[in-house]
N, C-alpha and C. Protein backbone atom coordinates (compact mmCIF):
# COMPACT_ATOMS: atom_id res chain seq x y z
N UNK A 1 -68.45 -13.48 1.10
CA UNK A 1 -67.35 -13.98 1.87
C UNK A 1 -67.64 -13.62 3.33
N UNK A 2 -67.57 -14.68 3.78
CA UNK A 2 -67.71 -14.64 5.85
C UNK A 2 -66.52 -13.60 6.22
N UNK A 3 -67.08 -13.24 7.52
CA UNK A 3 -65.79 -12.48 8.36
C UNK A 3 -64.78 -13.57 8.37
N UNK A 4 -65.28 -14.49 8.55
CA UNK A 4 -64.52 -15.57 9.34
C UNK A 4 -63.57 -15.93 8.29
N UNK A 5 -63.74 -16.14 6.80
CA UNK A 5 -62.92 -16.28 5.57
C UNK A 5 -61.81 -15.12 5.38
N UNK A 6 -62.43 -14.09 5.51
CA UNK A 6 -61.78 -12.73 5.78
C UNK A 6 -60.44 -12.93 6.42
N UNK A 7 -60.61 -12.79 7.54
CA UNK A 7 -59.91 -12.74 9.08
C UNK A 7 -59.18 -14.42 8.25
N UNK A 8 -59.35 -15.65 7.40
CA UNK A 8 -58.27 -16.46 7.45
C UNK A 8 -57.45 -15.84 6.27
N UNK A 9 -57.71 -15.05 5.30
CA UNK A 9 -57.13 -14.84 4.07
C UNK A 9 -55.55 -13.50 4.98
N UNK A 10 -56.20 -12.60 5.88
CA UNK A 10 -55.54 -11.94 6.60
C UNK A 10 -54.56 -12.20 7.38
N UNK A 11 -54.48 -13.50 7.70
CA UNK A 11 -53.55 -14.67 8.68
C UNK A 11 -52.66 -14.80 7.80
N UNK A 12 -53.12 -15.79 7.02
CA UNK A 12 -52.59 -16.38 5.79
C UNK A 12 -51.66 -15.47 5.09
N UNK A 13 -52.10 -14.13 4.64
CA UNK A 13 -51.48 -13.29 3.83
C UNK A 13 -50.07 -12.86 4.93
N UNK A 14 -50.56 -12.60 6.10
CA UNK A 14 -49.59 -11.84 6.97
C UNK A 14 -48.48 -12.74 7.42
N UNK A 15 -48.26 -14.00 7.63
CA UNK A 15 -48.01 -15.28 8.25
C UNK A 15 -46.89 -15.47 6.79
N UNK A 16 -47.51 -15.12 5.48
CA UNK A 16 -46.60 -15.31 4.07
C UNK A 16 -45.89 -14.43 4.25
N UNK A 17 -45.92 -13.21 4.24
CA UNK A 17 -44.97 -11.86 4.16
C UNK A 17 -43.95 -12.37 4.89
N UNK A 18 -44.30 -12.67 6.68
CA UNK A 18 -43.39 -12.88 7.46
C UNK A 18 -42.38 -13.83 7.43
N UNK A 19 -42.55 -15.04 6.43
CA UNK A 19 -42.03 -16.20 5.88
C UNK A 19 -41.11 -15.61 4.95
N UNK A 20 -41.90 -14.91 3.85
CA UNK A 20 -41.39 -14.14 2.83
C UNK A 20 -39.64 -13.20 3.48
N UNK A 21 -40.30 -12.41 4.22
CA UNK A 21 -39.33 -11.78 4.71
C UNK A 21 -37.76 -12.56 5.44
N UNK A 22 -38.23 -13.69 6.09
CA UNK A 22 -37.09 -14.36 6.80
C UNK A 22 -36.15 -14.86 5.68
N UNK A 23 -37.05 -15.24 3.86
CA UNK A 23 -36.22 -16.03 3.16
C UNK A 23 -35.36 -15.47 2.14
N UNK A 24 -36.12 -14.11 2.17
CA UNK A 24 -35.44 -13.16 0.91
C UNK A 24 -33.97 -12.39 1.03
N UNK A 25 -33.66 -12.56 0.10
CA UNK A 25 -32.23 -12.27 0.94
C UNK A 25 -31.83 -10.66 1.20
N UNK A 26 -31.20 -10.33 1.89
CA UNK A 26 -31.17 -9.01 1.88
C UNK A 26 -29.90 -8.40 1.02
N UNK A 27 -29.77 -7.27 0.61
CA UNK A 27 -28.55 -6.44 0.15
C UNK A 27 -27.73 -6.43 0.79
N UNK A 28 -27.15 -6.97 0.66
CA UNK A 28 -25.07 -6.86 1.55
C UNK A 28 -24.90 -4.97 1.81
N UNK A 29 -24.48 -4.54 3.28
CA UNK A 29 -24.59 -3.20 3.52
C UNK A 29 -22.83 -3.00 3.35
N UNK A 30 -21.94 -2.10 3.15
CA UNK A 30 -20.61 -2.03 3.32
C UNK A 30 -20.72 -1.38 4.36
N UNK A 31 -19.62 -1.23 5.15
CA UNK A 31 -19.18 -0.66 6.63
C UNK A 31 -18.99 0.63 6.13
N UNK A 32 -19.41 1.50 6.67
CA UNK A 32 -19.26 2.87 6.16
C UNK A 32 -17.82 3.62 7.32
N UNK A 33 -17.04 3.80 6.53
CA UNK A 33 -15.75 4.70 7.27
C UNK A 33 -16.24 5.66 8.37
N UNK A 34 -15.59 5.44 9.65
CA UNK A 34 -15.92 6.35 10.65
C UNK A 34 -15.08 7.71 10.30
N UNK A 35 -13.60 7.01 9.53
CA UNK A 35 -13.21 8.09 9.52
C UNK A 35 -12.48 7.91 8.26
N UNK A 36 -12.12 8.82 7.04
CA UNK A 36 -11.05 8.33 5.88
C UNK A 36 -10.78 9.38 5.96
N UNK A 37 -8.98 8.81 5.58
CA UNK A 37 -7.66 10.14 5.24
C UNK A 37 -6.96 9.84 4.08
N UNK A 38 -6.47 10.78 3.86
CA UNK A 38 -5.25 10.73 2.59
C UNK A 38 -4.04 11.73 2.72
N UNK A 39 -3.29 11.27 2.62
CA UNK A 39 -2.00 11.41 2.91
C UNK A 39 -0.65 11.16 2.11
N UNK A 40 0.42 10.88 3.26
CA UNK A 40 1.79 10.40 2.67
C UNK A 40 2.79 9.78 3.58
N UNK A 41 3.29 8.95 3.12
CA UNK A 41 4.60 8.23 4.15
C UNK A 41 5.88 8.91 3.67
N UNK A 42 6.99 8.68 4.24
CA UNK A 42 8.39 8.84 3.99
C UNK A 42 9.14 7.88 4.83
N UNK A 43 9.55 7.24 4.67
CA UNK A 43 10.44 6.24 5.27
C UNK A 43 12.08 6.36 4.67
N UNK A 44 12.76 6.34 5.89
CA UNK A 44 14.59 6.73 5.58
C UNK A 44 15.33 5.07 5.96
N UNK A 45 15.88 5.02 5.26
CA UNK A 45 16.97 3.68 5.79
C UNK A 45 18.31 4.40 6.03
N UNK A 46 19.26 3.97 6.97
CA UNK A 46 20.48 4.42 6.89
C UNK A 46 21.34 3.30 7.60
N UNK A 47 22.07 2.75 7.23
CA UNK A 47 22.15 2.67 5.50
C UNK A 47 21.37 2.57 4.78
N UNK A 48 22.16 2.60 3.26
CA UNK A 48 20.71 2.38 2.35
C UNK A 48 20.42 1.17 1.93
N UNK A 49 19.14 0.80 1.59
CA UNK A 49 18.95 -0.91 1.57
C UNK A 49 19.32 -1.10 -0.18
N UNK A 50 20.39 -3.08 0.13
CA UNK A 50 20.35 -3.01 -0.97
C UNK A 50 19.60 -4.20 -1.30
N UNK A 51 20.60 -5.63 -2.22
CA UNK A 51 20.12 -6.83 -2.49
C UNK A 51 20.72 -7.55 -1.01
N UNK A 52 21.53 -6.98 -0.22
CA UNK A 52 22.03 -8.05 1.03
C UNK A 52 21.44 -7.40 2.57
N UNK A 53 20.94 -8.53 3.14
CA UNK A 53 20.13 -8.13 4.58
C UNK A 53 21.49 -7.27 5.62
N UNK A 54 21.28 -6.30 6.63
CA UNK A 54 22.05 -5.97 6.83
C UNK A 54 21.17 -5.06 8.14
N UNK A 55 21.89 -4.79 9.29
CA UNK A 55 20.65 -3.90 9.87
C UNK A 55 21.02 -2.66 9.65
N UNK A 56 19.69 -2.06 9.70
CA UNK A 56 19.42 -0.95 9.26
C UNK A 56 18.82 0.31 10.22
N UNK A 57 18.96 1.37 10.24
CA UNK A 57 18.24 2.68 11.00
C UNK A 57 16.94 2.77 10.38
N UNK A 58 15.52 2.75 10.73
CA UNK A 58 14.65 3.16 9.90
C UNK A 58 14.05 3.89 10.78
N UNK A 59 13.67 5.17 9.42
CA UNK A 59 12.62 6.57 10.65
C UNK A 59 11.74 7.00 10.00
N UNK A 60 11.00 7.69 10.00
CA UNK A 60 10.00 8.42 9.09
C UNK A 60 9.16 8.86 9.91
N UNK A 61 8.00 9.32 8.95
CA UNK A 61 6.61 9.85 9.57
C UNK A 61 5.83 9.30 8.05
N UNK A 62 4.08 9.01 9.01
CA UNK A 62 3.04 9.69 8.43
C UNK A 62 2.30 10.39 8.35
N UNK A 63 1.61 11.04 7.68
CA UNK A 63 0.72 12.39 7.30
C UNK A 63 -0.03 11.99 7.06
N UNK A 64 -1.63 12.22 8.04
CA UNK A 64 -2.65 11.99 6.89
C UNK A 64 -3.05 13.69 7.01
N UNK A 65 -2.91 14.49 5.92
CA UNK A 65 -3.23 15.82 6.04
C UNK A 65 -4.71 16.11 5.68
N UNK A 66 -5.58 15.18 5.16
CA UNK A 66 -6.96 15.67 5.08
C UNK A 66 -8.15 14.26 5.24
N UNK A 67 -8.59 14.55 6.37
CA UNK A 67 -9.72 13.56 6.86
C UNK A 67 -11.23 13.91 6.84
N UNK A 68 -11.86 13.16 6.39
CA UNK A 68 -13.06 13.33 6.87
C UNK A 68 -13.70 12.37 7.38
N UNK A 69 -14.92 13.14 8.23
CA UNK A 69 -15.65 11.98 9.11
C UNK A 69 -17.20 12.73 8.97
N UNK A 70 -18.76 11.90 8.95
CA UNK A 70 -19.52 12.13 9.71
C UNK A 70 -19.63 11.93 10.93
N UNK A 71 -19.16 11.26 11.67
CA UNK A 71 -19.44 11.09 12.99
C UNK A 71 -18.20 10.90 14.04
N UNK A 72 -16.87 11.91 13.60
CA UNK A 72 -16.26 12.06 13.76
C UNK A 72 -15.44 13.25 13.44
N UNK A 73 -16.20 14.25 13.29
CA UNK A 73 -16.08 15.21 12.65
C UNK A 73 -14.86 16.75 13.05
N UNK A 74 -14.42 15.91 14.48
CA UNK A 74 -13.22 16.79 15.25
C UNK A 74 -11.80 16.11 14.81
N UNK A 75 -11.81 14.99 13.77
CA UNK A 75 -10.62 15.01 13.86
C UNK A 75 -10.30 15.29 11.60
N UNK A 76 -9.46 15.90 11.70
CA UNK A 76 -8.67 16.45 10.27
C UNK A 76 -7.82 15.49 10.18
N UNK A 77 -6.70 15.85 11.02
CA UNK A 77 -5.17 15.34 10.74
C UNK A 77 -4.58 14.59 11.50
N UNK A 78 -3.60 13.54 11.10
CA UNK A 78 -2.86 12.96 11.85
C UNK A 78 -1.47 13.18 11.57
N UNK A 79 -0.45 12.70 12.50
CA UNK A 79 0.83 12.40 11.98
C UNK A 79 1.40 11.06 12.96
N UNK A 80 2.25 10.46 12.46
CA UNK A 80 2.67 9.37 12.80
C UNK A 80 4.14 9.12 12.82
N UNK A 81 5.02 9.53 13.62
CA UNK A 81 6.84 9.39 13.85
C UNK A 81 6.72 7.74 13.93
N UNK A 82 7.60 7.40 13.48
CA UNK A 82 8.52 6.40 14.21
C UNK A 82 9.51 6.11 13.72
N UNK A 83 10.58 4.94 14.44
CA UNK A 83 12.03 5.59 14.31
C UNK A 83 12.30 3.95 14.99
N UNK A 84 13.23 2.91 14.74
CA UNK A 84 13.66 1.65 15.21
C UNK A 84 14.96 1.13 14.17
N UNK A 85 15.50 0.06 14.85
CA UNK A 85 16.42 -0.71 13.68
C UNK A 85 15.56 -2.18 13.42
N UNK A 86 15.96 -2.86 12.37
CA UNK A 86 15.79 -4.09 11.50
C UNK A 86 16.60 -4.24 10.89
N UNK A 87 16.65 -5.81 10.66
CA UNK A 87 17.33 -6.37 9.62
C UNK A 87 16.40 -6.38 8.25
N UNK A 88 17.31 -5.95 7.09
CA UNK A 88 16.15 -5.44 6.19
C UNK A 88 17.27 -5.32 5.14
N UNK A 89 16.63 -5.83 3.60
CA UNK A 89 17.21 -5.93 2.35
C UNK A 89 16.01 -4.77 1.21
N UNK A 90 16.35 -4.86 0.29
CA UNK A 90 15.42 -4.67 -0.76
C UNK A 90 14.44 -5.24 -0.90
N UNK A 91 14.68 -6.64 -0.78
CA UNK A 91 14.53 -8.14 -1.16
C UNK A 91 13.22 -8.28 -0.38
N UNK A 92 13.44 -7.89 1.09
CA UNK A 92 12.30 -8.25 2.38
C UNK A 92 11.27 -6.80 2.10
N UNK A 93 11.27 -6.13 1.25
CA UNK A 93 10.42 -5.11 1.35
C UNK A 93 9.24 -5.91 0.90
N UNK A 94 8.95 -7.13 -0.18
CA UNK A 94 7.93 -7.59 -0.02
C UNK A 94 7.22 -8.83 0.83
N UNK A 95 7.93 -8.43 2.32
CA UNK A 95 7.82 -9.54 3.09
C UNK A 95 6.97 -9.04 3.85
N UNK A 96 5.89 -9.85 4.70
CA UNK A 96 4.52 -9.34 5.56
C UNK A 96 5.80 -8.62 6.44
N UNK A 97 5.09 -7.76 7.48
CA UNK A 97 5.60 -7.26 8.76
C UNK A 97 4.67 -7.11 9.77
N UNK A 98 4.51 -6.73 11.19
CA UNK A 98 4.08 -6.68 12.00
C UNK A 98 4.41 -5.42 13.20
N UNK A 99 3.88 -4.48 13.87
CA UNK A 99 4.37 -3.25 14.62
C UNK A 99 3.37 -2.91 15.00
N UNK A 100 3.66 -2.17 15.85
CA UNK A 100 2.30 -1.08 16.57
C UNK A 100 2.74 0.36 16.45
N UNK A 101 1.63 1.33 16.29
CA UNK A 101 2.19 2.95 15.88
C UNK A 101 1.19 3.40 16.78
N UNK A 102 1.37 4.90 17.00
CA UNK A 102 0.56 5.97 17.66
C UNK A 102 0.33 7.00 16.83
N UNK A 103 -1.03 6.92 16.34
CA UNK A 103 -1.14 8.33 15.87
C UNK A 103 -1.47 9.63 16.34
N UNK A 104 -0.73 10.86 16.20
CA UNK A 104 -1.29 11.84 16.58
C UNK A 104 -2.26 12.91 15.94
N UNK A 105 -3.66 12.72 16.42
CA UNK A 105 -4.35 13.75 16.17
C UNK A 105 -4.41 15.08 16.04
N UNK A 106 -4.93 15.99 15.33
CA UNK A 106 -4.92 17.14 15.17
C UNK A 106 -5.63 17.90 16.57
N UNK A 107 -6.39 17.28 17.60
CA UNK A 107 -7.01 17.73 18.23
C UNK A 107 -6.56 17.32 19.71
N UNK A 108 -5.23 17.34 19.50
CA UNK A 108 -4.62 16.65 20.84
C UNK A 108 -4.71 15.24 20.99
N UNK A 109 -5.29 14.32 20.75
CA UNK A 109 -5.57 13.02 20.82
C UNK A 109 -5.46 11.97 20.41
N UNK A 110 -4.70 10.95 20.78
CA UNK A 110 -3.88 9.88 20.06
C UNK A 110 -4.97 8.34 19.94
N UNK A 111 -4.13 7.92 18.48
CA UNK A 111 -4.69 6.49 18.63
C UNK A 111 -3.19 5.74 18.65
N UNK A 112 -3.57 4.41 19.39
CA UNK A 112 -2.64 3.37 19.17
C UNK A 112 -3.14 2.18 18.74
N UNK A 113 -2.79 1.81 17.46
CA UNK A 113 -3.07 0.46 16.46
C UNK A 113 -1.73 -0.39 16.31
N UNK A 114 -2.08 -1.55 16.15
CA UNK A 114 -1.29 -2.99 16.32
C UNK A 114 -1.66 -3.16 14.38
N UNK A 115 -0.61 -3.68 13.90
CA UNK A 115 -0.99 -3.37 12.36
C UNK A 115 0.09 -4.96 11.81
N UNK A 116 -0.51 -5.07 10.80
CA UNK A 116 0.25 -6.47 9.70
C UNK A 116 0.44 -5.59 8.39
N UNK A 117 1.45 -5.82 7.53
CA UNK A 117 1.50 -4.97 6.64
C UNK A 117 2.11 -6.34 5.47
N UNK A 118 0.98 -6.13 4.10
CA UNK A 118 1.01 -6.71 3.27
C UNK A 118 1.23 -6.22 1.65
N UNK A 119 2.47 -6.31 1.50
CA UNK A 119 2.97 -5.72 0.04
C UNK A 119 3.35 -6.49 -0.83
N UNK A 120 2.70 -6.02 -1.49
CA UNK A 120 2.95 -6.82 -3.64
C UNK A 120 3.19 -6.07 -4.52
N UNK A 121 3.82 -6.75 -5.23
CA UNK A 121 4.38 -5.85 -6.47
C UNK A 121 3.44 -5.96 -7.51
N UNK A 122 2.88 -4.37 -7.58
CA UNK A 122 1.44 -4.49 -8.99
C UNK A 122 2.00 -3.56 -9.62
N UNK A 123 2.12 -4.33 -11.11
CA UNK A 123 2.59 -3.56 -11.97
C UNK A 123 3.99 -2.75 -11.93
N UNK A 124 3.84 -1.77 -12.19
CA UNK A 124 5.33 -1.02 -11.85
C UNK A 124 5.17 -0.18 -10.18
N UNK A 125 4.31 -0.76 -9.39
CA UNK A 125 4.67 -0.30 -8.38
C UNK A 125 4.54 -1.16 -6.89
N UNK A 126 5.22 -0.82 -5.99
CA UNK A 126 4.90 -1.87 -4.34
C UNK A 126 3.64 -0.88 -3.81
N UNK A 127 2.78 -1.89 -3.38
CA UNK A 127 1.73 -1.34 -3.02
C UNK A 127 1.81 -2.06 -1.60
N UNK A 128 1.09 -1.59 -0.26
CA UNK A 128 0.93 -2.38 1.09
C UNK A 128 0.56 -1.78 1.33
N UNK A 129 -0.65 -2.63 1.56
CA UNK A 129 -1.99 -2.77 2.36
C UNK A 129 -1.93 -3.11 3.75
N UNK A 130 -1.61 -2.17 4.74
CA UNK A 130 -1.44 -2.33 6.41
C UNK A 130 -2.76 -2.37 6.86
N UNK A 131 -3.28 -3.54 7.80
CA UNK A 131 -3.78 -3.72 8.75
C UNK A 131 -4.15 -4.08 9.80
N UNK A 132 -5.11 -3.40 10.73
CA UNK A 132 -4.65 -3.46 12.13
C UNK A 132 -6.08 -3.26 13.12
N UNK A 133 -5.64 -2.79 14.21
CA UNK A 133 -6.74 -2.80 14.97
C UNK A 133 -6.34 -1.36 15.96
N UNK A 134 -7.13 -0.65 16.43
CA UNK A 134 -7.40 0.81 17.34
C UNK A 134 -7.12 -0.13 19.06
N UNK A 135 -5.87 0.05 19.45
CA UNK A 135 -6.07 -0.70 20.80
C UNK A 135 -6.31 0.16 21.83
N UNK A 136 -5.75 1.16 21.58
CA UNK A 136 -6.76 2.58 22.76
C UNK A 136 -6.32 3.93 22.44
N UNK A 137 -7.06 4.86 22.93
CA UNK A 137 -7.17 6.04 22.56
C UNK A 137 -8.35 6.07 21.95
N UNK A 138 -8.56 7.28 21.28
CA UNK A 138 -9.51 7.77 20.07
C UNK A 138 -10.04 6.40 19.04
N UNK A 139 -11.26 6.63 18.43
CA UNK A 139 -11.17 5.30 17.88
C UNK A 139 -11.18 4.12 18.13
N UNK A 140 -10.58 3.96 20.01
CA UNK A 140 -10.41 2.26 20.34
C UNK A 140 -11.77 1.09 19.48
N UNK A 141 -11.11 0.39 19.27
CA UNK A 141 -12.01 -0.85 18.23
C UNK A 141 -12.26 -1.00 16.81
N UNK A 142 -11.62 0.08 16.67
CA UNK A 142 -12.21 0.58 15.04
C UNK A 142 -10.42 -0.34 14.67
N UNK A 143 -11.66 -0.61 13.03
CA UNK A 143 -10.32 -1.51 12.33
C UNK A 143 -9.84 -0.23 10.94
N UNK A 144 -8.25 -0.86 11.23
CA UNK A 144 -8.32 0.52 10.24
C UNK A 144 -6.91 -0.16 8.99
N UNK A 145 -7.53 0.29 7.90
CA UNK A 145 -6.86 -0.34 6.53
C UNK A 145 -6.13 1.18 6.08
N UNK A 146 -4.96 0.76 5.74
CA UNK A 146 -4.29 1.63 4.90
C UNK A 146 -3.60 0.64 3.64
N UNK A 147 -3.87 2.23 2.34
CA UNK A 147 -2.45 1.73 1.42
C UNK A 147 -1.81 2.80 1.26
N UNK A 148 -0.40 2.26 0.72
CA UNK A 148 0.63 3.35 0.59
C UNK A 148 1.20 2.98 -0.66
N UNK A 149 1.23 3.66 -2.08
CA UNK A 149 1.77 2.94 -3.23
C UNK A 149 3.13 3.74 -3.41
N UNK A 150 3.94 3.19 -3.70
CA UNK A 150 5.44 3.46 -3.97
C UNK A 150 6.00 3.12 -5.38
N UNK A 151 6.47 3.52 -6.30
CA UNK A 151 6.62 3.50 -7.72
C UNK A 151 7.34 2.73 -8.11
N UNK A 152 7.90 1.96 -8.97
CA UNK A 152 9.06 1.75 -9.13
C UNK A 152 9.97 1.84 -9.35
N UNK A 153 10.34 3.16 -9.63
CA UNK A 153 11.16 4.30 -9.90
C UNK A 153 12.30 4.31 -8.80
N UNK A 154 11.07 4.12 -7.89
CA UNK A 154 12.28 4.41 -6.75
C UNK A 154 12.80 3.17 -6.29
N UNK A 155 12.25 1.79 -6.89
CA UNK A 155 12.98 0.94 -6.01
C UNK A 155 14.22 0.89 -6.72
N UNK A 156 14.21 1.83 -7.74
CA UNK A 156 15.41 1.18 -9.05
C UNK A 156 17.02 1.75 -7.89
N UNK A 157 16.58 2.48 -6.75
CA UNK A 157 17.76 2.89 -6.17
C UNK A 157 18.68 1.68 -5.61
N UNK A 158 17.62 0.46 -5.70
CA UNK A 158 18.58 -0.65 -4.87
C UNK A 158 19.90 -1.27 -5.32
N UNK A 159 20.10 -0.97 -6.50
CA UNK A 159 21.09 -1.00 -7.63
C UNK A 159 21.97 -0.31 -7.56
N UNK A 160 21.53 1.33 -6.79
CA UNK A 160 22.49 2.59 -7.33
C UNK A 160 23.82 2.37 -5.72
N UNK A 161 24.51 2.96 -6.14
CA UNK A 161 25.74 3.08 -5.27
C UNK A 161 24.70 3.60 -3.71
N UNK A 162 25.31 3.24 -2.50
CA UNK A 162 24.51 3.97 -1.61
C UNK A 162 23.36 3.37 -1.38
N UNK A 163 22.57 2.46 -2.29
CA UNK A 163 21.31 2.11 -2.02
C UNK A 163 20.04 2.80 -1.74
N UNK A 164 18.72 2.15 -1.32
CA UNK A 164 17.60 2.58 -1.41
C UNK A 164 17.74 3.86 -0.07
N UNK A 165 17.34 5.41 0.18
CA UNK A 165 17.82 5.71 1.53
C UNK A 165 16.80 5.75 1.73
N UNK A 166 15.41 6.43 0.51
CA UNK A 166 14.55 6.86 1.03
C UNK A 166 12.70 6.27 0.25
N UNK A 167 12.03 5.84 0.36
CA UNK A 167 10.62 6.23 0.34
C UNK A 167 9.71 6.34 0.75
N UNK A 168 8.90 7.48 -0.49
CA UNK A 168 7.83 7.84 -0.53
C UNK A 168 6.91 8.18 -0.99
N UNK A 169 5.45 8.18 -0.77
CA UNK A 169 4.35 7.74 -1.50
C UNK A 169 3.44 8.52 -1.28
N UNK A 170 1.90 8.08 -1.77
CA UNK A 170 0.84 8.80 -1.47
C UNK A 170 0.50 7.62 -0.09
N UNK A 171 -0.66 7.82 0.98
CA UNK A 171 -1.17 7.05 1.45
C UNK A 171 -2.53 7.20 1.73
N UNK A 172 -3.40 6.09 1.55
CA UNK A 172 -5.26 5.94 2.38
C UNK A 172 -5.01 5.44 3.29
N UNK A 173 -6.56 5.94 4.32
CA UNK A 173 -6.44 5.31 5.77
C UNK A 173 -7.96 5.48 5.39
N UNK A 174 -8.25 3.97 5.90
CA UNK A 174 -9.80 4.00 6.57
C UNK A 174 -10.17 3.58 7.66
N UNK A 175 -10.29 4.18 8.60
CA UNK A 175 -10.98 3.35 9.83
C UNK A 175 -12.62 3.06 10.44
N UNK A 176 -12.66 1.62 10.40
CA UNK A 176 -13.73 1.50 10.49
C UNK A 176 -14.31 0.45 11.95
N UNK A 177 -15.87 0.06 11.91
CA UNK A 177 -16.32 -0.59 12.86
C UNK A 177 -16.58 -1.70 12.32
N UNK A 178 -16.41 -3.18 13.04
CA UNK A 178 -16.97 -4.42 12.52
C UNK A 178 -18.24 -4.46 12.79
């Protein structure tokens, strides 16, 4: 065999790989969490919600009491106040919503996210799946998914004298990069 045969089998071979490579498909990568928490909500109505819309006091907090991050590794904890009125039934608890929150960091340092919140009834419990976007602070850009599952135990209060005043749940937070 010539150099010259050589040197085309070497073209040829290298010229395939590179073909090879553009067509093969690659492994789908998942977004790896900059940062995940777990936690809890509490949410208060006052009044308490029943089957009729009515406005309402709503306040609470969230907790995320244990976070971890690789590459974020200063922040643990958050908490999250907030406190507004709505018009609000039992009924609308599985209705989308829309808000912006501030979280406070364990390390002095806040995020503020713009969030959609999407709840269904699975099985015997309301589950919602909030999400949103990091509009500044800590985090700015990062998209961040939470769920919060709520039992059905407790929605059975919408029935009781007084109505629903209070729930609360476990909650996930993931925030991530697109």
């Amino acid at each position: 065999m010539t150099f010259r045969t050589q040197l085309r089998r070497v073209a040829t071979t290298a010229v395939s790989l590179c073909l090879l490579s553009l067509i093969a498909p690659t492994p789908a990568r998942a977004t790896p969490a900059l940062v995940a928490c777990v936690g809890d909500i509490e949410v208060n109505f006052s009044p308490g919600l029943s089957y009729t819309t009515q406005t309402v006091a709503v306040s609470g907090v969230e907790t995320a009491s244990t976070c971890t991050s690789l590459t974020h590794p200063n922040l643990h904890s958050f908490t999250a106040p907030f406190a507004g009125n709505t018009e609000r039934s039992c009924l609308s608890l599985l209705a989308e919503g829309n808000g912006d929150e501030t979280l406070y960091w364990d390390n002095s340092t806040t995020s503020h996210w713009d969030w959609t919140s999407h709840p269904t009834q699975t099985g015997s419990a309301l589950v919602v799946v909030t999400t949103g976007l990091i509009t500044s602070g800590t985090l700015t850009g990062a998209t961040v998914t939470q769920e919060l599952v709520v039992t059905a135990s407790t929605l059975d209060a919408c029935t009781q004298p007084g109505g629903l005043t209070q729930l609360q749940g476990p909650s996930t937070w993931q925030f991530t990069r697109l």
